[in-house]
N, C-alpha and C. Protein backbone atom coordinates (compact mmCIF):
# COMPACT_ATOMS: atom_id res chain seq x y z
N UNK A 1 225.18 231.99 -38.47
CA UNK A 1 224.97 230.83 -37.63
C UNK A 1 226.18 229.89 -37.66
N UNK A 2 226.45 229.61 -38.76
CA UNK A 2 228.29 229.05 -39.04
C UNK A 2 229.02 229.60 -38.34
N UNK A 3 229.32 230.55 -38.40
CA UNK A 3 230.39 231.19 -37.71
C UNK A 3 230.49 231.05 -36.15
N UNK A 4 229.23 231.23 -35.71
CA UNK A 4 229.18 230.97 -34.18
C UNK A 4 229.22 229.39 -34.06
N UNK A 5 229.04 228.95 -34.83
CA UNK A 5 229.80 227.14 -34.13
C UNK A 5 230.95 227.07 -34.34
N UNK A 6 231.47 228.06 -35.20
CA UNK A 6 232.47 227.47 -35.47
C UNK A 6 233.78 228.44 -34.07
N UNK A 7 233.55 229.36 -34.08
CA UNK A 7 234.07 230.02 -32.48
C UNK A 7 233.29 229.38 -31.21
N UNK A 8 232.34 228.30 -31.15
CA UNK A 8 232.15 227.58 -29.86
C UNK A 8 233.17 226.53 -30.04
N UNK A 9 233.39 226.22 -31.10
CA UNK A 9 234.20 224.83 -31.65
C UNK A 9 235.91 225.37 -31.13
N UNK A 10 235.89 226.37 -31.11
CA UNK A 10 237.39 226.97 -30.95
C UNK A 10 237.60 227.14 -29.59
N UNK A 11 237.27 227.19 -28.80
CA UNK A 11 237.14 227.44 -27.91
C UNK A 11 238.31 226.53 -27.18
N UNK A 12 239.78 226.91 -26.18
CA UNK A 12 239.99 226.01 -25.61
C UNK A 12 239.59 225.51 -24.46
N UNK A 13 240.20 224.15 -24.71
CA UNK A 13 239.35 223.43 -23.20
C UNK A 13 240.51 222.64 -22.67
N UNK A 14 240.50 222.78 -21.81
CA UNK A 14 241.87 222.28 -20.82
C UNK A 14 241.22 220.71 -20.26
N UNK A 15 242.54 219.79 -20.20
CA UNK A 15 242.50 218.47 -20.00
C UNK A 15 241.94 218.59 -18.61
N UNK A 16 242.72 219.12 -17.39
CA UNK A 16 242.22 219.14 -16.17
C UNK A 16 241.73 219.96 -15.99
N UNK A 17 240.79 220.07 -14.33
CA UNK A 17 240.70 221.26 -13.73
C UNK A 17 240.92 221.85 -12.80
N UNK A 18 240.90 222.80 -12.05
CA UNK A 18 241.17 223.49 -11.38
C UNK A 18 241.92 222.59 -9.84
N UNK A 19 240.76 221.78 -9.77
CA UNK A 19 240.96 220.58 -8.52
C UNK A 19 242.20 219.84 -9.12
N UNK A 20 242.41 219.28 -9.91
CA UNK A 20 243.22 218.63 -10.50
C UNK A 20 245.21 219.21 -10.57
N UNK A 21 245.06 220.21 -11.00
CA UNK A 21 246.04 221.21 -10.55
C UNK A 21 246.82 221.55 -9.36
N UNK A 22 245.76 221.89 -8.54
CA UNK A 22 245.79 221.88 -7.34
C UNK A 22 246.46 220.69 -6.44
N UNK A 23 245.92 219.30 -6.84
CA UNK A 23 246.79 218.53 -6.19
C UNK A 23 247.89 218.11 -6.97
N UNK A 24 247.90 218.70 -8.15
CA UNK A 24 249.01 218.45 -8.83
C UNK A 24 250.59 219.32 -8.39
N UNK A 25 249.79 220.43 -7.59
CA UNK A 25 251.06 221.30 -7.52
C UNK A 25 251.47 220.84 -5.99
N UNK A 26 250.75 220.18 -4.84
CA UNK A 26 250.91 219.87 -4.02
C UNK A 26 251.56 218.28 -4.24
N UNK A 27 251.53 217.51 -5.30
CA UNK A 27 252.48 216.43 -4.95
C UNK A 27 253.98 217.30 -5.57
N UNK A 28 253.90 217.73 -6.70
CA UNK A 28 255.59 218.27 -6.80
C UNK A 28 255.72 219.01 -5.87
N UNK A 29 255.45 219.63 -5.12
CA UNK A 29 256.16 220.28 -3.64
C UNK A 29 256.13 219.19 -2.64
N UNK A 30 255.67 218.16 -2.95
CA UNK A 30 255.85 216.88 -1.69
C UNK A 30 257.42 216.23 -2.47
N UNK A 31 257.11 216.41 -4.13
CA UNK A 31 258.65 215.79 -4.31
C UNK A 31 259.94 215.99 -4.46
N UNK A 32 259.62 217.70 -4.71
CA UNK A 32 260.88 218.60 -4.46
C UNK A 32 261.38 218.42 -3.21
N UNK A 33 260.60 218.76 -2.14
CA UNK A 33 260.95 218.84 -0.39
C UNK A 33 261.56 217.52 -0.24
N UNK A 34 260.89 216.18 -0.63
CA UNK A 34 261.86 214.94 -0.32
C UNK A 34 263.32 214.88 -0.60
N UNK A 35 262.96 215.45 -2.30
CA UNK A 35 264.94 215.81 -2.99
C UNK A 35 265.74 216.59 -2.24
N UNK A 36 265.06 217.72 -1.91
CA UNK A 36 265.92 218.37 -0.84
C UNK A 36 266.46 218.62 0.73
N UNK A 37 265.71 217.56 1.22
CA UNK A 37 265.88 216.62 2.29
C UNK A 37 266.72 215.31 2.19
N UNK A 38 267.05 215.09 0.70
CA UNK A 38 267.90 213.81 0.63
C UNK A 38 269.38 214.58 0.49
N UNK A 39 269.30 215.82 0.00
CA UNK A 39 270.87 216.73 -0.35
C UNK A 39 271.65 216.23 0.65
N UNK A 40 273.01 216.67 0.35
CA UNK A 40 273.88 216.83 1.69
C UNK A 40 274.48 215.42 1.93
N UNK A 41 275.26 215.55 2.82
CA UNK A 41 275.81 214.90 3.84
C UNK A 41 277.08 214.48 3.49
N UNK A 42 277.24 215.22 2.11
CA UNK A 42 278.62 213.95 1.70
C UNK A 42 279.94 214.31 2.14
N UNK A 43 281.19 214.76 1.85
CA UNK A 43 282.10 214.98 2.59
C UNK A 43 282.87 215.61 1.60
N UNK A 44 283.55 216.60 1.57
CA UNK A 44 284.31 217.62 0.47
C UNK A 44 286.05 216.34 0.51
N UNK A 45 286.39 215.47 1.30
CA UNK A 45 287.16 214.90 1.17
C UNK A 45 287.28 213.82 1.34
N UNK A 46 287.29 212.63 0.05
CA UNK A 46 287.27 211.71 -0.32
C UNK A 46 287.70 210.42 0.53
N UNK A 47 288.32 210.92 1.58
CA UNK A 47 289.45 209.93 2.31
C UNK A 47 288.81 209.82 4.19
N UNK A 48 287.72 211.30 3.65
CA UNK A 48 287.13 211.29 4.93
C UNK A 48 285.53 210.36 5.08
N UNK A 49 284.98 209.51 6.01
CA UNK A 49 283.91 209.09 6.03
C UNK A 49 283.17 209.67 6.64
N UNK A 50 281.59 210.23 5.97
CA UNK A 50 280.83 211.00 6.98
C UNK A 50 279.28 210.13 7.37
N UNK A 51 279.51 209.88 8.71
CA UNK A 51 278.16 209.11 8.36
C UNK A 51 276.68 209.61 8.75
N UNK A 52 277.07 210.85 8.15
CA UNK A 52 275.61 211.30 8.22
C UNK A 52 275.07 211.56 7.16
N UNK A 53 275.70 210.85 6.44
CA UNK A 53 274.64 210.10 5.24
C UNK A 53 273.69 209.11 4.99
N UNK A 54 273.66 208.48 6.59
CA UNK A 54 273.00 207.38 6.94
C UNK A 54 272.13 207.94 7.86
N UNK A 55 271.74 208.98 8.18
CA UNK A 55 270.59 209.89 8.90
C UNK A 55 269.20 209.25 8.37
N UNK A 56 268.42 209.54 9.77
CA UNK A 56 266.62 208.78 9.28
C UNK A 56 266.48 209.65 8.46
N UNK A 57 266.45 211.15 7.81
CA UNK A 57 266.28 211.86 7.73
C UNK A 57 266.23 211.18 6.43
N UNK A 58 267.61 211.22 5.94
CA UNK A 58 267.85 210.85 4.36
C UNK A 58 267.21 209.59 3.65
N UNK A 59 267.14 208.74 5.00
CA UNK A 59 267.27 207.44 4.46
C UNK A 59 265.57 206.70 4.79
N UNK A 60 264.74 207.15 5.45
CA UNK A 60 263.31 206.87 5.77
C UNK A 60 263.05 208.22 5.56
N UNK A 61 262.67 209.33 5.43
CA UNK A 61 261.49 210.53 5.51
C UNK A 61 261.48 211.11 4.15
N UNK A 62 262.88 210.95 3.52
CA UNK A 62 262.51 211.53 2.19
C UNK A 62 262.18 210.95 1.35
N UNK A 63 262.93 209.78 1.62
CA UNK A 63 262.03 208.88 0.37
C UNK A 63 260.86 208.50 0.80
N UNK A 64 260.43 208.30 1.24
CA UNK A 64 258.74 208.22 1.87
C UNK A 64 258.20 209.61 1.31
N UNK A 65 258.72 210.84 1.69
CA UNK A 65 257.77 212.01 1.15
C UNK A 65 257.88 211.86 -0.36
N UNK A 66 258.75 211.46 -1.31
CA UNK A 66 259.13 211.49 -2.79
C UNK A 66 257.76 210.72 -3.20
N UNK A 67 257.77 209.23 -2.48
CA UNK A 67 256.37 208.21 -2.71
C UNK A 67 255.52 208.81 -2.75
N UNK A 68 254.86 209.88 -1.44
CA UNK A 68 253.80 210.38 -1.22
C UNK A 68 253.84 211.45 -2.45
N UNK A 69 254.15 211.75 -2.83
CA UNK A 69 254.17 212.74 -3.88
C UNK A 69 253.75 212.75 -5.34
N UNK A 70 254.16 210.95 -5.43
CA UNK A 70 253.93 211.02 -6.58
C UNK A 70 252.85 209.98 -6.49
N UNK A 71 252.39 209.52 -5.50
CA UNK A 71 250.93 208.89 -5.14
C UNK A 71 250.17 210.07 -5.47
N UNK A 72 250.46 211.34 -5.00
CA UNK A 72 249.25 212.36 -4.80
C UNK A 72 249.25 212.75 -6.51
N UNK A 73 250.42 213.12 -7.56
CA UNK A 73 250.44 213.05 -8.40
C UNK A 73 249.30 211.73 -9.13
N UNK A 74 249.32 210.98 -9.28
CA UNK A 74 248.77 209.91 -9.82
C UNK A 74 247.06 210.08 -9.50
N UNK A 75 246.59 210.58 -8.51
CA UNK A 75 245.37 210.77 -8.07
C UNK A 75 244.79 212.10 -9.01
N UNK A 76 246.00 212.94 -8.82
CA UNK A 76 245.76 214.48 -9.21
C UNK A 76 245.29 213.81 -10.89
N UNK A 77 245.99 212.92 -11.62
CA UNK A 77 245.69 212.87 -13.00
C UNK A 77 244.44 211.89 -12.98
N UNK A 78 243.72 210.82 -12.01
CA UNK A 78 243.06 210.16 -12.48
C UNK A 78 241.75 210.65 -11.79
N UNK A 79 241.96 212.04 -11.11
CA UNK A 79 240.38 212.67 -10.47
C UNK A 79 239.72 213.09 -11.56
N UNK A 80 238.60 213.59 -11.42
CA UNK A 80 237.68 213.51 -12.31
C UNK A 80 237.22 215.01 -11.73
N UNK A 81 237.42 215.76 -12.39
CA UNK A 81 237.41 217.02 -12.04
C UNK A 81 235.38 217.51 -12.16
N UNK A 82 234.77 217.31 -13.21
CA UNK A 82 233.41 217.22 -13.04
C UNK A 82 232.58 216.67 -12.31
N UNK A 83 233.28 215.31 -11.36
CA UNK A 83 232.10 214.57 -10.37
C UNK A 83 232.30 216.20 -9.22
N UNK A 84 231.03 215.80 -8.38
CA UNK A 84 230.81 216.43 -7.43
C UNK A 84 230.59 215.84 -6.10
């Protein structure tokens, strides 16, 4: 009878679940895609100005997706994986 509590007692149990994960892996792909939407634009020569480093692209959409990302992050850790 010991023994079997003591292998229920062992048993691991993971902090999150499944749901939890899930939006966990969907904000780091919201914050990778922002980083790699901010890459680029710079200019291989120092003397040259490129200004498409000032693109909406770079400068409103990725950092906005980086936010969203780690909003969805922050949810992913404070859901409650047992409510229904």
């Amino acid at each position: 009878m010991g023994e079997k509590k003591r292998k229920d007692a062992a048993k691991p149990t993971f902090v999150f679940g499944k749901k939890n994960y899930k939006f966990m892996f969907i904000g780091l792909a919201c914050i990778a895609l922002g980083f790699i939407l901010m890459a680029g634009g710079g200019s291989d020569d120092p003397n040259v100005f490129n200004p498409e480093i000032f693109s909406w692209r770079r400068i409103r959409l990725a950092p906005t997706l980086v936010l969203i990302g780690f909003v969805i992050q922050i949810y992913a850790i404070l859901l409650n994986p047992d409510k229904k």
